[in-house]
PDB file of N, CA and C in Angstrom:
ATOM      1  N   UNK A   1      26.559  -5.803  34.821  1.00  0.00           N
ATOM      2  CA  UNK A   1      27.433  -6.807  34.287  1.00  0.00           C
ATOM      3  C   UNK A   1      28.062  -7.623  35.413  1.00  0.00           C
ATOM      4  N   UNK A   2      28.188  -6.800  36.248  1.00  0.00           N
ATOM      5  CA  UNK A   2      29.108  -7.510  37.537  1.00  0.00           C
ATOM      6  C   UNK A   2      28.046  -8.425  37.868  1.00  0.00           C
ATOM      7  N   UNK A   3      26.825  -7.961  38.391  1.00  0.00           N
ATOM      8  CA  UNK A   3      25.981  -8.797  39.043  1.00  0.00           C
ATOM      9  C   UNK A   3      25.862 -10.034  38.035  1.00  0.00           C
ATOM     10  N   UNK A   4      25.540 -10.178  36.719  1.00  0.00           N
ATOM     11  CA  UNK A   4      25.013 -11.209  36.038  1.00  0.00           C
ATOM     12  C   UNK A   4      26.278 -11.882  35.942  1.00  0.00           C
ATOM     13  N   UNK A   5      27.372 -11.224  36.121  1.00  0.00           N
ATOM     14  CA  UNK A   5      28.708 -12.638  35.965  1.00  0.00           C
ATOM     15  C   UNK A   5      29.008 -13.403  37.347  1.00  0.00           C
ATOM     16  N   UNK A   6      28.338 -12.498  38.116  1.00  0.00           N
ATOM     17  CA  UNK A   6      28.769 -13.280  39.781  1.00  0.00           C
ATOM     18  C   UNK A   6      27.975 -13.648  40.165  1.00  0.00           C
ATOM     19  N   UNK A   7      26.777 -14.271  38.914  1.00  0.00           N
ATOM     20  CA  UNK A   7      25.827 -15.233  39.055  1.00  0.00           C
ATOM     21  C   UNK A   7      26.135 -16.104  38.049  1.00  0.00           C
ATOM     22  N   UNK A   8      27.300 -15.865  37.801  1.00  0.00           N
ATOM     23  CA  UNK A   8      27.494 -17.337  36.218  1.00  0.00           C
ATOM     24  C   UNK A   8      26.924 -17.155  35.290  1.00  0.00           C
ATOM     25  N   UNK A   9      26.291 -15.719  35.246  1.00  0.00           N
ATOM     26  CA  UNK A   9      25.210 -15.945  34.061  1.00  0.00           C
ATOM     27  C   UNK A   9      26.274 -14.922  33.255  1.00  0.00           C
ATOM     28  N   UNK A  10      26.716 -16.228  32.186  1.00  0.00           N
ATOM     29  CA  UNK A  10      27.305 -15.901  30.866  1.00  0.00           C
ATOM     30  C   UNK A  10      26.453 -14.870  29.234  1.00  0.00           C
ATOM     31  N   UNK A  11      26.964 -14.221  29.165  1.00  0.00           N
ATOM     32  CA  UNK A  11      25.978 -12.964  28.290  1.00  0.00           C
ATOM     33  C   UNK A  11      25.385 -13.707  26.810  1.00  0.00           C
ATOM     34  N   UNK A  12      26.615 -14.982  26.425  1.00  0.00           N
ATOM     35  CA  UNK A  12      26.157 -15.835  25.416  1.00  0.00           C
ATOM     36  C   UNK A  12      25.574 -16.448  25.738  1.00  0.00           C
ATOM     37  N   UNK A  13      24.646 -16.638  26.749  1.00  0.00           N
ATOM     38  CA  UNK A  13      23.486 -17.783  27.255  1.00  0.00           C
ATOM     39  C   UNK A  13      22.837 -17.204  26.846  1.00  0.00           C
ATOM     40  N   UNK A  14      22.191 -16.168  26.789  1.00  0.00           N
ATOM     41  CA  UNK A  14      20.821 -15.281  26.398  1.00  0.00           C
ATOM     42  C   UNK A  14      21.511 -14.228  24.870  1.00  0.00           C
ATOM     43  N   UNK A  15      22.174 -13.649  25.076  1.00  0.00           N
ATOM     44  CA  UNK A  15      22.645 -12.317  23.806  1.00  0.00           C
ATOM     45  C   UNK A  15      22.494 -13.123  22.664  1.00  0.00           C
ATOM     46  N   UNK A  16      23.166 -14.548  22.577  1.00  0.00           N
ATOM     47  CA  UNK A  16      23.254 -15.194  21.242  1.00  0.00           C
ATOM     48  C   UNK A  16      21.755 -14.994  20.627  1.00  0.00           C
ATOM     49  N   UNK A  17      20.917 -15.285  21.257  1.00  0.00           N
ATOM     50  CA  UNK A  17      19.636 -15.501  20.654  1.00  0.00           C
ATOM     51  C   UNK A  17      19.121 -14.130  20.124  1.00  0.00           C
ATOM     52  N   UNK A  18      19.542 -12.714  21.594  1.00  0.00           N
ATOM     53  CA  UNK A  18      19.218 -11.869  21.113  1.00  0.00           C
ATOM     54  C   UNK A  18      19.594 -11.370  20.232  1.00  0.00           C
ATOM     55  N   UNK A  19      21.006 -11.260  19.429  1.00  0.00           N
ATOM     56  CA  UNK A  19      21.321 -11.205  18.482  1.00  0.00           C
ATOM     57  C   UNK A  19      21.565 -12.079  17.281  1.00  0.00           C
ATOM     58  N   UNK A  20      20.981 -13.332  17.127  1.00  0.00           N
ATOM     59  CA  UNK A  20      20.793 -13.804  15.879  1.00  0.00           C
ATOM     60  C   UNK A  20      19.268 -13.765  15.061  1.00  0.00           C
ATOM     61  N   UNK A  21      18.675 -13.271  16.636  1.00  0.00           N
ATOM     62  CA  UNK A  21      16.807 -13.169  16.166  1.00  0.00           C
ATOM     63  C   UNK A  21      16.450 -12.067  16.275  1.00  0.00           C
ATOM     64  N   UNK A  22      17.257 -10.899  15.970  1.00  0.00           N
ATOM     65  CA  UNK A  22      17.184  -9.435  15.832  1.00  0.00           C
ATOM     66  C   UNK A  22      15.914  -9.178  17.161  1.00  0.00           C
ATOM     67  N   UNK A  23      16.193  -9.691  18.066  1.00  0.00           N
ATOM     68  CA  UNK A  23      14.548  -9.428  19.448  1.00  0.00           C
ATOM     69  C   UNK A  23      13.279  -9.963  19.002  1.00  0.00           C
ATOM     70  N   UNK A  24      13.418 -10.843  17.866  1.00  0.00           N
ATOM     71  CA  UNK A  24      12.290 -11.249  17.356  1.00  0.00           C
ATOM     72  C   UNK A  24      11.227 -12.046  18.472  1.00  0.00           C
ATOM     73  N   UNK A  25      12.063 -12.768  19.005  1.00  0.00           N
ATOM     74  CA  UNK A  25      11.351 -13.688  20.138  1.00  0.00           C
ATOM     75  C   UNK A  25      11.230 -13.007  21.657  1.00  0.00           C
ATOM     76  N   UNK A  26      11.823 -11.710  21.761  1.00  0.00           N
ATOM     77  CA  UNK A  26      11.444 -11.014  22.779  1.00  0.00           C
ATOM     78  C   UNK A  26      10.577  -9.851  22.983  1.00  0.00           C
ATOM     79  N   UNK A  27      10.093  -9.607  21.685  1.00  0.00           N
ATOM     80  CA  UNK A  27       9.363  -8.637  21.536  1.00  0.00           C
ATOM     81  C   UNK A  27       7.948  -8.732  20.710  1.00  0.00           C
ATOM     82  N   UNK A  28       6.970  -8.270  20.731  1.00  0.00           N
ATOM     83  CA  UNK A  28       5.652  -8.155  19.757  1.00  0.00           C
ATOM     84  C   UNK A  28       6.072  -8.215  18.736  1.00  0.00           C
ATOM     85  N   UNK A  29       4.992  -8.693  17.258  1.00  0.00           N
ATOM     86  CA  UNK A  29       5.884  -8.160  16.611  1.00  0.00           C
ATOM     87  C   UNK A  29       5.315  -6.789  15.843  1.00  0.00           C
ATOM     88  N   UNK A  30       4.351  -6.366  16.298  1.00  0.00           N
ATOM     89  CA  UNK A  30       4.100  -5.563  15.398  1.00  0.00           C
ATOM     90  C   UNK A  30       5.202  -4.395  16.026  1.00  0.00           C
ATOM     91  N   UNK A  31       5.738  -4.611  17.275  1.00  0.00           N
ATOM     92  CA  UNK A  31       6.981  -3.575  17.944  1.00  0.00           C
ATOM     93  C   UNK A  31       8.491  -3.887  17.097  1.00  0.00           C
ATOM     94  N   UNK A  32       8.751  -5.517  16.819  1.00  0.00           N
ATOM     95  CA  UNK A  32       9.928  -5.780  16.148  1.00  0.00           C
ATOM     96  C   UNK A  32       9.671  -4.940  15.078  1.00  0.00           C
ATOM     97  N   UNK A  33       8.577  -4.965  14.192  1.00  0.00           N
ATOM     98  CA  UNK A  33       8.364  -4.278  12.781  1.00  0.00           C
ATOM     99  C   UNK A  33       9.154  -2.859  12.906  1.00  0.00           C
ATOM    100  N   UNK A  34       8.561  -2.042  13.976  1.00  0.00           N
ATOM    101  CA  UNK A  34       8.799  -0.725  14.557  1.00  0.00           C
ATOM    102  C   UNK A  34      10.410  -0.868  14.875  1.00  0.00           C
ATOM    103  N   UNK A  35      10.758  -1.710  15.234  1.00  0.00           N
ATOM    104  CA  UNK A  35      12.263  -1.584  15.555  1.00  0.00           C
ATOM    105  C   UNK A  35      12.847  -1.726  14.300  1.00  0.00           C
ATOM    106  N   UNK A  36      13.010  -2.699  13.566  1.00  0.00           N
ATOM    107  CA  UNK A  36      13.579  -2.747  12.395  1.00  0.00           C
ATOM    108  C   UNK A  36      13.809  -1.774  11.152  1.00  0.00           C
ATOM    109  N   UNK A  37      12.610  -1.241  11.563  1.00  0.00           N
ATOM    110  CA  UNK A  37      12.402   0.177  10.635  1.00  0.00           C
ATOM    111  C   UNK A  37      13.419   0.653  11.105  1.00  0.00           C
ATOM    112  N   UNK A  38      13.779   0.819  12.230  1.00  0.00           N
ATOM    113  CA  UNK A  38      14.841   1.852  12.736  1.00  0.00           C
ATOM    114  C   UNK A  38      16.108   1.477  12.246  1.00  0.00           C
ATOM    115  N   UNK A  39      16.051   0.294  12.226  1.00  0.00           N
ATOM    116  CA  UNK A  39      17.547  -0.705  12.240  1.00  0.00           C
ATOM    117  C   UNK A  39      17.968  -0.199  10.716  1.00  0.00           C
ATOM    118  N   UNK A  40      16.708  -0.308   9.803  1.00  0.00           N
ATOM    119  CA  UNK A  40      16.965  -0.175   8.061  1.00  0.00           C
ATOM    120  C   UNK A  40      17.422   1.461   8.071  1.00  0.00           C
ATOM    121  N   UNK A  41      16.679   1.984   8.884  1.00  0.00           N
ATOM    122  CA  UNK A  41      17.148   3.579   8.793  1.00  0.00           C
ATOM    123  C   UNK A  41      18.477   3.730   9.148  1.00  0.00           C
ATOM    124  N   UNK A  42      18.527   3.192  10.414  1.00  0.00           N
ATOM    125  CA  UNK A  42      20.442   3.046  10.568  1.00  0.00           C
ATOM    126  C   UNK A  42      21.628   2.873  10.007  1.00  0.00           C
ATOM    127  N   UNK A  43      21.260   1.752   9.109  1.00  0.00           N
ATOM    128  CA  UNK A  43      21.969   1.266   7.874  1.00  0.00           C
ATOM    129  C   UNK A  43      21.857   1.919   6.766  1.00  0.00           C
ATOM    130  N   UNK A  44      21.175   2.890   6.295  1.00  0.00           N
ATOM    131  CA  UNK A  44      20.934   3.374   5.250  1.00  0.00           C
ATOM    132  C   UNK A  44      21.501   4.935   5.083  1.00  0.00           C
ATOM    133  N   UNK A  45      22.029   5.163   6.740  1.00  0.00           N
ATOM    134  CA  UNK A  45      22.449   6.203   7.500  1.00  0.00           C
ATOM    135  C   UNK A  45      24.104   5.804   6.927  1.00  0.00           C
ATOM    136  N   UNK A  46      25.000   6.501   5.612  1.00  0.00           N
ATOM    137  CA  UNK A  46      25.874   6.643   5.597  1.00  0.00           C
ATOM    138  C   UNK A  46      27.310   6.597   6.472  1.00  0.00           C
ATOM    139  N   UNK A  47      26.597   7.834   7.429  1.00  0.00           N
ATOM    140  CA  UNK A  47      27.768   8.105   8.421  1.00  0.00           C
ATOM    141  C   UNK A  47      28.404   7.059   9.179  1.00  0.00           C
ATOM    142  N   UNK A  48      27.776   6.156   9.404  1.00  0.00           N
ATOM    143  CA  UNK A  48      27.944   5.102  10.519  1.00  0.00           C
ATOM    144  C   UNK A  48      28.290   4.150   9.180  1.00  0.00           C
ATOM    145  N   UNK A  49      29.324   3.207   9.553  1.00  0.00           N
ATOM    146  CA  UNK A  49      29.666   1.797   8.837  1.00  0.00           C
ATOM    147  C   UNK A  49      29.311   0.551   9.627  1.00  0.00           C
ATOM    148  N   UNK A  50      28.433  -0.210   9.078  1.00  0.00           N
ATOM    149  CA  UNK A  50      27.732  -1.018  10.014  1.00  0.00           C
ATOM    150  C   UNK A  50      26.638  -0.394  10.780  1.00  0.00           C
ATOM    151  N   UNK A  51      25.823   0.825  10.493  1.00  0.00           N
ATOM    152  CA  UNK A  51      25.106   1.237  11.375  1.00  0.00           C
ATOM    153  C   UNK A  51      24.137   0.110  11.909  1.00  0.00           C
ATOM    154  N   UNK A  52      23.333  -0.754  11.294  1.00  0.00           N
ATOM    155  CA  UNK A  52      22.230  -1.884  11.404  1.00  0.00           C
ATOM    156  C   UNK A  52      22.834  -2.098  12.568  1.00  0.00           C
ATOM    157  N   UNK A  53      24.306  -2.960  12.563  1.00  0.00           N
ATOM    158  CA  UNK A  53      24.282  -3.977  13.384  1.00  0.00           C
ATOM    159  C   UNK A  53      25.114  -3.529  14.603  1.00  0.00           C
ATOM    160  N   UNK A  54      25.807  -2.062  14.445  1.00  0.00           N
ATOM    161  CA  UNK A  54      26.029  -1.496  15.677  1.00  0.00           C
ATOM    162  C   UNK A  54      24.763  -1.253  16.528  1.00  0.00           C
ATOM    163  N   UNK A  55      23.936  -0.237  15.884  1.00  0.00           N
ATOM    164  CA  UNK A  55      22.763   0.370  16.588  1.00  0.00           C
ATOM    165  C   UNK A  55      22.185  -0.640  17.659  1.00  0.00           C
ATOM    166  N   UNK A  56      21.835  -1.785  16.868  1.00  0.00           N
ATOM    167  CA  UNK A  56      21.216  -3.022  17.436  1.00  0.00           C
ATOM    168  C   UNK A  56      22.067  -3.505  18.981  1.00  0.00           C
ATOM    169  N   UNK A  57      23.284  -3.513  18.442  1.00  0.00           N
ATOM    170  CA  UNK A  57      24.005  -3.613  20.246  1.00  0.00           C
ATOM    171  C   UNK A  57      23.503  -2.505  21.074  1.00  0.00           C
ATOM    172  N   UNK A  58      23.303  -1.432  20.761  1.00  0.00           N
ATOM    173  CA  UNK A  58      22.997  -0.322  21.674  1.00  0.00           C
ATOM    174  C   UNK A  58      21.071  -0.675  22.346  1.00  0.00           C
ATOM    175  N   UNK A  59      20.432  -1.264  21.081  1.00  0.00           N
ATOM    176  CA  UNK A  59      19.349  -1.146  21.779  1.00  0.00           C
ATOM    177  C   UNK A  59      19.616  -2.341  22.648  1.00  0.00           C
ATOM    178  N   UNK A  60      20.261  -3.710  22.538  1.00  0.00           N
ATOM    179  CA  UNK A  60      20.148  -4.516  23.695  1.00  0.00           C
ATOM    180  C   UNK A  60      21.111  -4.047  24.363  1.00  0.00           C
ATOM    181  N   UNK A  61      21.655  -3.232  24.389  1.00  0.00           N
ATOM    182  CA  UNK A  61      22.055  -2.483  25.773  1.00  0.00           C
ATOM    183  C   UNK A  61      20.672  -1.828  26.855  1.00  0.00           C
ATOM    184  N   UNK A  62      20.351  -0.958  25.730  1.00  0.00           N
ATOM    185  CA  UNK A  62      18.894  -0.630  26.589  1.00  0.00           C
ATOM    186  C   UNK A  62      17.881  -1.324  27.128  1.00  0.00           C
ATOM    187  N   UNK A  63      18.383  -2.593  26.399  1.00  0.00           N
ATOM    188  CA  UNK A  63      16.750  -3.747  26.705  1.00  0.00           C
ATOM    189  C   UNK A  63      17.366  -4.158  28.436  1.00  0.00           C
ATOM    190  N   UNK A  64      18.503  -4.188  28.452  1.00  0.00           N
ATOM    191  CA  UNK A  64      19.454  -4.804  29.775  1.00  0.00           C
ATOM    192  C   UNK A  64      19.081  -3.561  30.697  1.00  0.00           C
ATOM    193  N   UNK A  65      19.652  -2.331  30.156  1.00  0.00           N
ATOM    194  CA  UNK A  65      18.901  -1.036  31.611  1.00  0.00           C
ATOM    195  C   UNK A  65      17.927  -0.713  31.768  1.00  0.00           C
ATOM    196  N   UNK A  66      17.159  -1.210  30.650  1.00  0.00           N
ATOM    197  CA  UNK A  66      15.892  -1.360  31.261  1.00  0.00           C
ATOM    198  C   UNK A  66      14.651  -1.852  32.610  1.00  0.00           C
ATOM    199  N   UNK A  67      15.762  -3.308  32.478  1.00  0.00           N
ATOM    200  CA  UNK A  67      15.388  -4.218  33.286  1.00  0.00           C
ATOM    201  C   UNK A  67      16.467  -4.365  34.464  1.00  0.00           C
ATOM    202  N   UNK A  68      17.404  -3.573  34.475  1.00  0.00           N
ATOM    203  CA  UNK A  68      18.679  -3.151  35.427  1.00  0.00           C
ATOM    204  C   UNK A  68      18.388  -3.611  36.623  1.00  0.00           C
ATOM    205  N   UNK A  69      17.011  -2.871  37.334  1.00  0.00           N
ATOM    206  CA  UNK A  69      16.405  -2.680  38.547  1.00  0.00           C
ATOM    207  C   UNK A  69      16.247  -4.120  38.630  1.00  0.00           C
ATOM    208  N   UNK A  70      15.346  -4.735  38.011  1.00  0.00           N
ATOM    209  CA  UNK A  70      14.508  -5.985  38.540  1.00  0.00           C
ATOM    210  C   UNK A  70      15.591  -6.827  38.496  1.00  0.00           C
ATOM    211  N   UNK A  71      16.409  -6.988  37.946  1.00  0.00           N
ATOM    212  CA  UNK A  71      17.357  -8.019  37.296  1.00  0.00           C
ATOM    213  C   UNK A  71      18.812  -7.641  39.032  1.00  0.00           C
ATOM    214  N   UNK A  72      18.838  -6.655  39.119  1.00  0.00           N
ATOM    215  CA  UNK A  72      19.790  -6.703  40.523  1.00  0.00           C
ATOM    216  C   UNK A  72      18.916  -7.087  41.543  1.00  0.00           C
ATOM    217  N   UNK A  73      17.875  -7.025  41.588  1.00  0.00           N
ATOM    218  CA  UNK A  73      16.565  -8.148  42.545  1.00  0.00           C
ATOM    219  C   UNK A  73      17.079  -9.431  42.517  1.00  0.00           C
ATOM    220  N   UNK A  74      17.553 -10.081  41.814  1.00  0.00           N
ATOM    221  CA  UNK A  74      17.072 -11.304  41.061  1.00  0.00           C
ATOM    222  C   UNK A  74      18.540 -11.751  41.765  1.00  0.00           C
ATOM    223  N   UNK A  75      18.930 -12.972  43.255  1.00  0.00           N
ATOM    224  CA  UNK A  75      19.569 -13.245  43.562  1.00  0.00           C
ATOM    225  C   UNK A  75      20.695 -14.380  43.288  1.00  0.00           C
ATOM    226  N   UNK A  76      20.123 -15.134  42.134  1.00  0.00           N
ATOM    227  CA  UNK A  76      20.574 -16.584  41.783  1.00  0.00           C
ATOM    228  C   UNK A  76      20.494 -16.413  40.250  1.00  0.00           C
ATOM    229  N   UNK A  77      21.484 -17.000  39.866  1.00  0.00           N
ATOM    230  CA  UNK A  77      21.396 -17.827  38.447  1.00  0.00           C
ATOM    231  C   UNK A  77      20.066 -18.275  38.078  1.00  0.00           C
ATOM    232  N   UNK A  78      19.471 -18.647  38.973  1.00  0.00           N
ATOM    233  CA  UNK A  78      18.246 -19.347  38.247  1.00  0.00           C
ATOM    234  C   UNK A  78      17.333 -18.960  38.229  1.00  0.00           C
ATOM    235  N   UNK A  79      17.226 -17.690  38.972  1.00  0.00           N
ATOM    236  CA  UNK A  79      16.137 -16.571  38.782  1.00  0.00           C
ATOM    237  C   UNK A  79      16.858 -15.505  37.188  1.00  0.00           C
ATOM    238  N   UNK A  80      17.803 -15.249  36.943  1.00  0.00           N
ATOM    239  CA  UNK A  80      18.096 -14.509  36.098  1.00  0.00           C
ATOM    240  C   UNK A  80      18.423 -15.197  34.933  1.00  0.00           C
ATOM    241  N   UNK A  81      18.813 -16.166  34.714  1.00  0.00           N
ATOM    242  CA  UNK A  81      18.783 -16.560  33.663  1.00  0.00           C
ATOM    243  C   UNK A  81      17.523 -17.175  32.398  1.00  0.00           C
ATOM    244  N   UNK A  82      16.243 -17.541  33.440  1.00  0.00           N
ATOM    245  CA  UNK A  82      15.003 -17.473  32.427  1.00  0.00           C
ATOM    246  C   UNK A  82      14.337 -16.266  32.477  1.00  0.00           C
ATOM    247  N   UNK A  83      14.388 -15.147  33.255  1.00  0.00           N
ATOM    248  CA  UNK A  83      14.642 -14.061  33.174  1.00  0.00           C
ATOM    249  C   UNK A  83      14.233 -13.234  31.867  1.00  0.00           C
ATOM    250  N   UNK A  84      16.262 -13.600  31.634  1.00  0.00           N
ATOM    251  CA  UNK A  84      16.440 -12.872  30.438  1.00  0.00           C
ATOM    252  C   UNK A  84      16.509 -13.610  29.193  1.00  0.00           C
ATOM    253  N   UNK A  85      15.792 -15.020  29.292  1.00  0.00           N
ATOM    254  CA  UNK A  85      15.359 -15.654  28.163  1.00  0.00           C
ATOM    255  C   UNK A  85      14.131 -15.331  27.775  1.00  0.00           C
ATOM    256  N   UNK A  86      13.364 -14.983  28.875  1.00  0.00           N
ATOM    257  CA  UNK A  86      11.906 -14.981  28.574  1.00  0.00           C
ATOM    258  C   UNK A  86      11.047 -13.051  29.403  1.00  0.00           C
ATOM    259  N   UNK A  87      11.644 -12.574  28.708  1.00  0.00           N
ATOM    260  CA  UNK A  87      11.831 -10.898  28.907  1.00  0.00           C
ATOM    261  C   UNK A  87       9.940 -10.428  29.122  1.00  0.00           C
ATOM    262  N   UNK A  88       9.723  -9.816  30.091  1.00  0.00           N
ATOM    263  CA  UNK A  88       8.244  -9.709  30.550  1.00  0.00           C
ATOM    264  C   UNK A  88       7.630  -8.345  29.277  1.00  0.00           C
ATOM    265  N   UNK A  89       7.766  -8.515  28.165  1.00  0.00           N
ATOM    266  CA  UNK A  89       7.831  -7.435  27.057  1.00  0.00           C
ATOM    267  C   UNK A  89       5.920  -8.113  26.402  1.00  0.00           C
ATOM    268  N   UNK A  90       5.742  -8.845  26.601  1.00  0.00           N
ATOM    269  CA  UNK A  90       4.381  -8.976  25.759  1.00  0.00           C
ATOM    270  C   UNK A  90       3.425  -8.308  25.559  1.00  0.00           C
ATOM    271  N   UNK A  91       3.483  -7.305  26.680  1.00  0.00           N
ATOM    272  CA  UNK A  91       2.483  -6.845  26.430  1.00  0.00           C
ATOM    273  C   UNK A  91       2.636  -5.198  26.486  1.00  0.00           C
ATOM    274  N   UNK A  92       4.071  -4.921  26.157  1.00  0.00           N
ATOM    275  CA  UNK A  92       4.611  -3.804  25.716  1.00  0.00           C
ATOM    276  C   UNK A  92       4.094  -3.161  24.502  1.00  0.00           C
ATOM    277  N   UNK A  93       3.887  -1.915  24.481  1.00  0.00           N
ATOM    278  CA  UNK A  93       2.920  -1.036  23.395  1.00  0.00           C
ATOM    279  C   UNK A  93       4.039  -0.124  22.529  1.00  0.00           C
ATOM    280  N   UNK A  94       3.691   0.746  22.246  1.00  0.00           N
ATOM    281  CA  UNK A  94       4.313   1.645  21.359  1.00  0.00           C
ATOM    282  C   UNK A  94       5.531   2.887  22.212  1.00  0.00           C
ATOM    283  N   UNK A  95       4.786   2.852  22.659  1.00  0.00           N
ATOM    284  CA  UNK A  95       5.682   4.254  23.787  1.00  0.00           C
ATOM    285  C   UNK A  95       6.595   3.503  24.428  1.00  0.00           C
ATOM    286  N   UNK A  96       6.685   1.801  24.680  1.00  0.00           N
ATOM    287  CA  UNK A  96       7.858   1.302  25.298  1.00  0.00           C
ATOM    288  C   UNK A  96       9.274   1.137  24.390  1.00  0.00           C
ATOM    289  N   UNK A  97       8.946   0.724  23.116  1.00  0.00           N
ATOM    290  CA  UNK A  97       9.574   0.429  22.320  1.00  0.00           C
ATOM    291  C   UNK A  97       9.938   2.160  21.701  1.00  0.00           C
ATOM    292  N   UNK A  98       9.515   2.652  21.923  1.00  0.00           N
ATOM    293  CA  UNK A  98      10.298   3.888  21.394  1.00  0.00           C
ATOM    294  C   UNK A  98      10.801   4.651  22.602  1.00  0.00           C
ATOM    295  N   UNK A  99      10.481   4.554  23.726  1.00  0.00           N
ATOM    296  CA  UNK A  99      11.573   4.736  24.628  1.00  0.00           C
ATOM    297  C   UNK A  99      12.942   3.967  24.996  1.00  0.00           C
ATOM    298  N   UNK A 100      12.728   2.797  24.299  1.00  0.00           N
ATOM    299  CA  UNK A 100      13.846   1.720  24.038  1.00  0.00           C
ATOM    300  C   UNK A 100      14.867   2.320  22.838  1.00  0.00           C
ATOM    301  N   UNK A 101      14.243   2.597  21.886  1.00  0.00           N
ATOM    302  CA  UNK A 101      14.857   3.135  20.803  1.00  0.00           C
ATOM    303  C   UNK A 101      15.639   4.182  21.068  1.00  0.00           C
ATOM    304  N   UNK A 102      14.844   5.205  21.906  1.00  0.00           N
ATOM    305  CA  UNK A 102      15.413   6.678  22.049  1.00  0.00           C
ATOM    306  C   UNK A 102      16.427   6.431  23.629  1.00  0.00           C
ATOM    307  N   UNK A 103      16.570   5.518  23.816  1.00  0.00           N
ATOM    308  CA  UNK A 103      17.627   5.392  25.341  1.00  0.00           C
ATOM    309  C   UNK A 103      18.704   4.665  24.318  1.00  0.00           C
ATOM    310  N   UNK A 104      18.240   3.780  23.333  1.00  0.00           N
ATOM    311  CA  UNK A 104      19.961   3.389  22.278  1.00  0.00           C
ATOM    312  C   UNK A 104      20.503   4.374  21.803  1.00  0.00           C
ATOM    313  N   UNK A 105      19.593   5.620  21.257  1.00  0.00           N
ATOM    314  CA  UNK A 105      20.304   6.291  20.231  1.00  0.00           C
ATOM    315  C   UNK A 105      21.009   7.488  21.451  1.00  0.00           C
ATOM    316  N   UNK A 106      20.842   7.448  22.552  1.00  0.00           N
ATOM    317  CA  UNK A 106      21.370   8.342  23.687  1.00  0.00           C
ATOM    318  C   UNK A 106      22.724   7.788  23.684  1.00  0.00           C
ATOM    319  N   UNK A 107      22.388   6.779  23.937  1.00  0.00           N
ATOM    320  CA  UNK A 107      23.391   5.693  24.024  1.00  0.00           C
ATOM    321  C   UNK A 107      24.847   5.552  23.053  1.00  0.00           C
ATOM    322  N   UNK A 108      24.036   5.241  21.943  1.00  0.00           N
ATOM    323  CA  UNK A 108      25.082   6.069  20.987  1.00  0.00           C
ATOM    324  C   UNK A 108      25.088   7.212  20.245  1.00  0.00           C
ATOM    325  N   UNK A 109      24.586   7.839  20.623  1.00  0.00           N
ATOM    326  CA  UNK A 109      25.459   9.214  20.940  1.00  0.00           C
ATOM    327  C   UNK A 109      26.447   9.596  21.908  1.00  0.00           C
ATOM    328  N   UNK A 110      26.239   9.153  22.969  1.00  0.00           N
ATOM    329  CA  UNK A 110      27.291   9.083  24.246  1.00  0.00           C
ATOM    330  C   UNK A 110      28.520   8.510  23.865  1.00  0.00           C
ATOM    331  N   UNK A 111      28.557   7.474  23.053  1.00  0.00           N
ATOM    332  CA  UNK A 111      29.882   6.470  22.908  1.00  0.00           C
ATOM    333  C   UNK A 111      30.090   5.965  21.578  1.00  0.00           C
ATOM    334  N   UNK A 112      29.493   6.856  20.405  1.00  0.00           N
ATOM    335  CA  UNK A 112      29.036   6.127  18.742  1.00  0.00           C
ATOM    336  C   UNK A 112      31.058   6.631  18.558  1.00  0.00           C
ATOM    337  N   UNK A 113      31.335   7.619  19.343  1.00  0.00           N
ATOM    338  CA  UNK A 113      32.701   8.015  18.426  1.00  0.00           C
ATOM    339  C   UNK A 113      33.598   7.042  19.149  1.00  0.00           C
ATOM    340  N   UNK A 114      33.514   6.675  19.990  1.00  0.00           N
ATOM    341  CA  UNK A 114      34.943   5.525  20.342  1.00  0.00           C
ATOM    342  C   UNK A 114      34.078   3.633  20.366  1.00  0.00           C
ATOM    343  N   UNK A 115      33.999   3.300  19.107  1.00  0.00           N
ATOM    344  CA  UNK A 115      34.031   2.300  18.318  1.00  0.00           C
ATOM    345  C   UNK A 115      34.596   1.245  19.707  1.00  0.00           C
ATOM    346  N   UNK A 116      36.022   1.225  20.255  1.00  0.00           N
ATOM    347  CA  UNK A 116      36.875   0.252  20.985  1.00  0.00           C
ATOM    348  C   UNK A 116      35.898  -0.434  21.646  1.00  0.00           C
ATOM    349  N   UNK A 117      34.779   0.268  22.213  1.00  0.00           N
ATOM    350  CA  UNK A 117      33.939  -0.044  23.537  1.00  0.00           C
ATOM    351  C   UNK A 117      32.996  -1.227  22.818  1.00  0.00           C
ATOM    352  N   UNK A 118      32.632  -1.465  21.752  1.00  0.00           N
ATOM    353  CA  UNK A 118      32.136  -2.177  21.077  1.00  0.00           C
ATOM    354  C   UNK A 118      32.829  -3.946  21.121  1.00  0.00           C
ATOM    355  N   UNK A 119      33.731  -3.771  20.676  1.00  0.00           N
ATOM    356  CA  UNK A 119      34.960  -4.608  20.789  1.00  0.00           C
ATOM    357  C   UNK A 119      35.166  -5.197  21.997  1.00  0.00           C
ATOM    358  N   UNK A 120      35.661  -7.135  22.283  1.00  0.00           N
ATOM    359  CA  UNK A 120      35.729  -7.573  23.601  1.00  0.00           C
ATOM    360  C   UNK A 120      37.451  -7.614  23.604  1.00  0.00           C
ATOM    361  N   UNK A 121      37.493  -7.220  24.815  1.00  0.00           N
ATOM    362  CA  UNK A 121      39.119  -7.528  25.381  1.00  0.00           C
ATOM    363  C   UNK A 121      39.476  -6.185  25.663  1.00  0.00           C
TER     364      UNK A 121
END
């Protein structure tokens, strides 16, 4: 986070998209299909209120540590910001996307009980 803000690179330059196009445009889709399944399972998952659209922050959390390494490479704004518009995922298979899945649900599990962290300010 530090690095991408002390490159100007604002999280609503890229997140907006990722979250209004559920990763649609960053991912295969026969992998979005595979994700979404998860997303409907989430939501359908009682325990959690909002599970869909929490879970979903957690996996673009993972989509970001994923790419952690290459992305602290990446010295300028203008290397990171088409970057993370245009995510090197195309030709990502099955075992990526469910290691994506299974690093969110770590994820929240680690932090699903304090909600605050979700929340800006």
């Amino acid at each position: 986070m530090r690095h991408l803000e002390g490159n100007g690179v604002d999280f609503s330059t890229f997140a907006f998209r990722w979250m209004n196009c559920l990763l649609l445009r960053e991912l295969p889709l026969h992998l979005v299909v595979r994700l979404w399944d998860t997303y409907i399972a989430e939501a359908r998952n009682g325990a959690v209120r909002d599970g869909f659209h929490t879970f979903h922050v957690y996996v673009c959390g993972a989509l970001l540590l994923r790419f952690s390494k290459k992305l602290l490479e990446m010295p300028s704004f203008g290397e990171l910001l088409p970057f993370l518009q245009k995510l090197p995922t195309r030709e990502w298979g099955v075992k990526d996307i469910e290691e994506l899945v299974s690093q969110a649900f770590v994820h929240k599990s680690c932090f699903g009980a304090t909600p605050a962290h979700l929340t800006p300010g």
